[in-house]
Protein backbone atom coordinates (compact mmCIF):
# COMPACT_ATOMS: atom_id res chain seq x y z
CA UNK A 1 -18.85 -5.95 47.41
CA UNK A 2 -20.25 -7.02 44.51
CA UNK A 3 -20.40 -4.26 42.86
CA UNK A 4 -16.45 -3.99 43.24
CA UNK A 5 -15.82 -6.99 41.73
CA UNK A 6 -18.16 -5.96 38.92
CA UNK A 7 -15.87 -3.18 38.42
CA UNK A 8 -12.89 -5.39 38.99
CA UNK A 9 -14.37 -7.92 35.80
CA UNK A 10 -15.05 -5.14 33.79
CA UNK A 11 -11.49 -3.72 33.77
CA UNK A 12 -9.78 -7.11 32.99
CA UNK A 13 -12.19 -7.56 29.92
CA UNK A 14 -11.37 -4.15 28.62
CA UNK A 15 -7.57 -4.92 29.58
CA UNK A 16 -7.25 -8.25 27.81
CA UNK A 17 -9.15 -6.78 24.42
CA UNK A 18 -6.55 -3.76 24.15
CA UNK A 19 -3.60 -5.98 25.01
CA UNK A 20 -4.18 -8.47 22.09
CA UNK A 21 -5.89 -7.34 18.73
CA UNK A 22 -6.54 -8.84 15.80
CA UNK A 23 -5.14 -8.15 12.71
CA UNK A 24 -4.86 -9.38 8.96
CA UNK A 25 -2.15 -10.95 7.38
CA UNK A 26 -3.52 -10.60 4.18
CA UNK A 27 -4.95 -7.50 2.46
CA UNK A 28 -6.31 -6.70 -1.25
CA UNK A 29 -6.44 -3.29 -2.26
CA UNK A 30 -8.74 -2.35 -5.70
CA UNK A 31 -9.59 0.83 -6.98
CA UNK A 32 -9.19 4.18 -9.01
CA UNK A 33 -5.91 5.75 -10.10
CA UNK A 34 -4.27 8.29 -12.03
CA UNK A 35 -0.58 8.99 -13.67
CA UNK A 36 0.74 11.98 -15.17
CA UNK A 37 3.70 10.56 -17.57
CA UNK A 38 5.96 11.76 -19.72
CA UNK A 39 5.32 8.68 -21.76
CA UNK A 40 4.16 10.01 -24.74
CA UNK A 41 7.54 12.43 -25.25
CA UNK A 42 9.68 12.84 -27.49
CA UNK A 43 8.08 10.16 -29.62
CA UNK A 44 6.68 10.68 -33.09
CA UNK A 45 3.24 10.68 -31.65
CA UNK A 46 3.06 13.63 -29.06
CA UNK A 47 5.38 16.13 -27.65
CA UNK A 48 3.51 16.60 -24.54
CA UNK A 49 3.47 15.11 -20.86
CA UNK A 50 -0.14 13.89 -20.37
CA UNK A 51 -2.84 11.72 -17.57
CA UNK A 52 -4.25 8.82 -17.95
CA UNK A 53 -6.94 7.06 -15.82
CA UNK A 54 -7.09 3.30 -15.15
CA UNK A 55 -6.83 0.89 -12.11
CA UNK A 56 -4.67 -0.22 -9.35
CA UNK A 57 -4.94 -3.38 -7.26
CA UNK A 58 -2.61 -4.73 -4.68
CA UNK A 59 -2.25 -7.45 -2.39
CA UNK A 60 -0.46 -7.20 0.63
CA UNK A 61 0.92 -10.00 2.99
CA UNK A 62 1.83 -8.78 6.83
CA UNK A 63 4.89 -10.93 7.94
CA UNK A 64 4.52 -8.28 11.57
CA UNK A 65 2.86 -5.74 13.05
CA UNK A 66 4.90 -3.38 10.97
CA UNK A 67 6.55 -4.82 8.11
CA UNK A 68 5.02 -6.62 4.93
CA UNK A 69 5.19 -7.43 1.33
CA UNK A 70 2.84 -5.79 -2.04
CA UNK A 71 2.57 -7.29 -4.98
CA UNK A 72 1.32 -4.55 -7.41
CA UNK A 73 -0.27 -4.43 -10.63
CA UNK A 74 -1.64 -1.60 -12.34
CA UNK A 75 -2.66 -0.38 -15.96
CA UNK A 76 -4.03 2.77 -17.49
CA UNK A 77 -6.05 3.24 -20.89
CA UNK A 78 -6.37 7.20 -22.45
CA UNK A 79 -6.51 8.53 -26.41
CA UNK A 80 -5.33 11.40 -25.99
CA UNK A 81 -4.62 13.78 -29.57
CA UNK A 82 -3.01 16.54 -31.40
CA UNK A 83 -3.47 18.33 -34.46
CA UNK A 84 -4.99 15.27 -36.84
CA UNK A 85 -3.33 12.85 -34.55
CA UNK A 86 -5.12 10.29 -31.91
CA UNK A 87 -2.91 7.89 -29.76
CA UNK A 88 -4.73 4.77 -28.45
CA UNK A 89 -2.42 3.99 -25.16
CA UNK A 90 -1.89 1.23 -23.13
CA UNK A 91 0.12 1.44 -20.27
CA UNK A 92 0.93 -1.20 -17.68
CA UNK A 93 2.51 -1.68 -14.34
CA UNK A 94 4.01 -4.98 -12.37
CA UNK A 95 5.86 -4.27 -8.83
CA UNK A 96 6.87 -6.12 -5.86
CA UNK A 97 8.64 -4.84 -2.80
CA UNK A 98 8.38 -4.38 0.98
CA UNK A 99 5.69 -2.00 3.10
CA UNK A 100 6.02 -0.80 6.75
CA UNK A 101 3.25 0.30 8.44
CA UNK A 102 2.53 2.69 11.50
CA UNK A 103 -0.93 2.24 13.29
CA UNK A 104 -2.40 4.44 15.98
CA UNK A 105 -3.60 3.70 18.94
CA UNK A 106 -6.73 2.53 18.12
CA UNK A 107 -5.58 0.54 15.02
CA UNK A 108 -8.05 2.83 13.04
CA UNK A 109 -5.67 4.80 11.43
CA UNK A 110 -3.17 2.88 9.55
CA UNK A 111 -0.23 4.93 7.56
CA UNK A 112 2.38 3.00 5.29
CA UNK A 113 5.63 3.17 2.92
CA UNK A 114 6.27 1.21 0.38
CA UNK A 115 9.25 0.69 -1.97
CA UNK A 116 8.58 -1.64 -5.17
CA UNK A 117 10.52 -2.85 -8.20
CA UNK A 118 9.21 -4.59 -11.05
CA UNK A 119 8.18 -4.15 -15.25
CA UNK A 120 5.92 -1.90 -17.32
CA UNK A 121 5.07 -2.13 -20.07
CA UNK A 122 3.45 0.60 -23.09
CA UNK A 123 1.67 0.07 -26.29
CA UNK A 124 1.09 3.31 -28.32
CA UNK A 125 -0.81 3.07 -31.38
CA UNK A 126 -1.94 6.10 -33.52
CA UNK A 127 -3.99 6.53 -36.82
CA UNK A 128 -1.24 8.85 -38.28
CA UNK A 129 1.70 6.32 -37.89
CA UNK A 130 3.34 3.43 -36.62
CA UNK A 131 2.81 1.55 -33.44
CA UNK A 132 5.12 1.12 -30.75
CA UNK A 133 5.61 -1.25 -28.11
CA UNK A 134 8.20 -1.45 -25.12
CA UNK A 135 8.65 -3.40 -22.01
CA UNK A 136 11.90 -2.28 -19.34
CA UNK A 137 12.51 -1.86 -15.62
CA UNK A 138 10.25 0.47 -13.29
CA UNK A 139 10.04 1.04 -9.59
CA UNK A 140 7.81 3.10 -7.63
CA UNK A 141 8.48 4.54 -3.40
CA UNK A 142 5.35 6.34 -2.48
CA UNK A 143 3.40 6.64 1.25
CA UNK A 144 -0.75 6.30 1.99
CA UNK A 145 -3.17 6.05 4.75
CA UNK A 146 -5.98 3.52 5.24
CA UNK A 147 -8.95 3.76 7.64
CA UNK A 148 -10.29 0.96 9.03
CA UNK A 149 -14.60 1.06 8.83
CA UNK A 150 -14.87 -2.16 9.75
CA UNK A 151 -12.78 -5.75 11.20
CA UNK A 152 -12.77 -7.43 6.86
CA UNK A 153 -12.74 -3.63 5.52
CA UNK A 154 -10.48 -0.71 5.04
CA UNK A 155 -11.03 2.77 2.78
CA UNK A 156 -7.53 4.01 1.56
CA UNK A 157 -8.80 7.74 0.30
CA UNK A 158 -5.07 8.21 -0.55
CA UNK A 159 -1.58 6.77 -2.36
CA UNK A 160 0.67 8.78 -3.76
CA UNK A 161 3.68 7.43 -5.80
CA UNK A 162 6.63 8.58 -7.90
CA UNK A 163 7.27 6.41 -10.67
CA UNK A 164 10.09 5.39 -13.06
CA UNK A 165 10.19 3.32 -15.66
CA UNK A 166 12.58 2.71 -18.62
CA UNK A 167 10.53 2.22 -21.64
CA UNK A 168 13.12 2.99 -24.81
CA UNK A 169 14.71 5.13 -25.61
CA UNK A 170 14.03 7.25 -22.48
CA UNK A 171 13.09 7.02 -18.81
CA UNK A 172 9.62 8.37 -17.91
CA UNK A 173 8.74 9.89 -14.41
CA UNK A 174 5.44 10.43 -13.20
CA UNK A 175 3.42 10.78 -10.45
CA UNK A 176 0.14 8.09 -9.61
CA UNK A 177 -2.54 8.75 -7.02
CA UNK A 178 -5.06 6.17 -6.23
CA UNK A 179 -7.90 5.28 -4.17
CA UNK A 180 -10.33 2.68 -3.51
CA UNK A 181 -10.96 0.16 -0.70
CA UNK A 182 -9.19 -2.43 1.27
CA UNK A 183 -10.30 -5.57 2.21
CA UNK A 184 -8.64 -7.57 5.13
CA UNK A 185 -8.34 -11.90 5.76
CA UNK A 186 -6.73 -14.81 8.09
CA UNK A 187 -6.31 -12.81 11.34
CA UNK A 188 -3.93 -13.46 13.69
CA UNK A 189 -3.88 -12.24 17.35
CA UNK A 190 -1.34 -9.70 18.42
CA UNK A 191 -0.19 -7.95 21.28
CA UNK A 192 -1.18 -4.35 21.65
CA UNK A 193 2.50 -2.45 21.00
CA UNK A 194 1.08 0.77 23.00
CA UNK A 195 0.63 -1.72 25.85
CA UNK A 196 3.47 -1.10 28.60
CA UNK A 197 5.48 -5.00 28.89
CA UNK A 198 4.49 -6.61 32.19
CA UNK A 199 7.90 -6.22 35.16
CA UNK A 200 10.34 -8.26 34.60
CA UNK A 201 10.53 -10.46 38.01
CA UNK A 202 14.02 -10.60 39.97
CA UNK A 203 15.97 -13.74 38.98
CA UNK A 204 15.91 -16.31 41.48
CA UNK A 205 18.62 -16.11 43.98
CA UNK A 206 20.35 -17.82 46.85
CA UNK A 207 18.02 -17.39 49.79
CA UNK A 208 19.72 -14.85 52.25
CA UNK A 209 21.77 -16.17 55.07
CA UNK A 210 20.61 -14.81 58.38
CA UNK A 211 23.81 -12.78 59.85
C-alpha cells in the first residue's frame, strides 16, 4: 500500500512540473554575424558586392508563450580594396518588430520568425576619394533556432535574415547570418500548451423530477 501511493506521489509531481513551466519574458541575444551587401555598388569606391563581419545583439521581450517583441541593433566594420583603392566601412543597423516562437515539447528546442523595421546607417571612407555618409529606411524578416543548455541560458547556432535598406541613391539587399548565445530573465510560470485542458464539467441543471 505504500508503495502505491509512492507511485501515486510520484506521478502528480511529474504531472504538475510538465503542466506549468517556466519561462522568460526577457531575453538578450549577443554575438557574431555576417552580411553580404551590395553596399559598396555602384559608388565611386567599388563595383563589387562584398562581406563584412561585425556584431549583432538583440533583446527580446515575450508578451506569450508565442508572440514577442526584438529590438535589434547591429553594425559591421571591413576595408575591403581594389586596384590602389582601400574603403574603411562602417555599416550600421537599428530594427524593431514582432517575433513568434514555436517550442517543442520539451521547451529545449525553441524556433522563431521575426519581422523588423527600423534605420541603417553607412559611412564609406577611402584614401583615393571622398567620403560618404547615408542614413534611410531598412527592414529585415528572417527565421532561427535557439537551444536551451540551461534555465538563464540559450545557444542560437543560427539566424538567417534578408535585409533591405535604402541608403542613397540605391537600395541594398543582403543576406546576415549570426550566432552567439542567449541569455534568459524574470520568469513567469506557464501552462504546458502540449498539456490536454482538464473536462469541462456539465453546467448545473435543474435536478431531475422523478416521473
Amino acid at each position: 500500500m505504500d508503495r502505491r501511493l509512492m507511485v501515486m506521489l510520484v506521478l502528480l509531481v511529474s504531472s504538475a512540473i510538465a503542466g506549468a513551466r517556466d519561462e522568460p519574458r526577457l531575453e538578450a541575444f549577443g554575438g557574431y554575424s555576417w552580411v553580404t551587401t551590395s553596399l559598396l555598388q555602384d559608388t565611386v569606391f567599388l563595383q563589387a558586392r562584398t562581406g563584412f563581419s561585425g556584431w549583432n545583439s538583440s533583446l527580446d521581450w515575450n508578451t506569450t508563450h508565442n508572440l514577442g517583441f526584438v529590438a535589434e541593433a547591429s553594425g559591421f566594420l571591413g576595408t575591403p580594396s581594389q586596384d590602389d583603392s582601400t574603403v574603411r566601412t562602417r555599416y550600421y543597423a537599428f530594427l524593431f518588430g514582432p517575433k513568434i516562437t514555436h517550442h517543442n515539447r520539451s521547451d529545449k528546442v525553441e524556433v522563431f520568425v521575426h519581422q523588423l523595421f527600423g534605420a541603417s546607417h553607412a559611412t564609406l571612407a577611402s584614401n583615393s576619394s571622398r567620403s560618404l555618409t547615408a542614413s534611410g529606411f531598412a527592414l529585415a524578416a528572417g527565421f532561427g533556432m535557439d537551444f536551451v543548455v540551461r534555465k538563464h541560458v540559450s545557444l542560437r547556432p543560427v539566424q538567417v535574415d534578408y535585409m533591405i535598406s535604402q541608403l542613397a541613391p540605391h537600395s541594398q539587399n543582403q543576406f546576415r547570418v549570426s550566432t552567439g548565445v542567449v541569455f534568459r530573465w524574470s520568469f513567469v510560470n506557464r501552462r504546458d500548451p502540449y498539456q490536454d485542458p482538464p473536462p469541462n464539467h456539465p453546467p448545473a441543471g435543474n435536478p431531475k423530477t422523478a416521473e
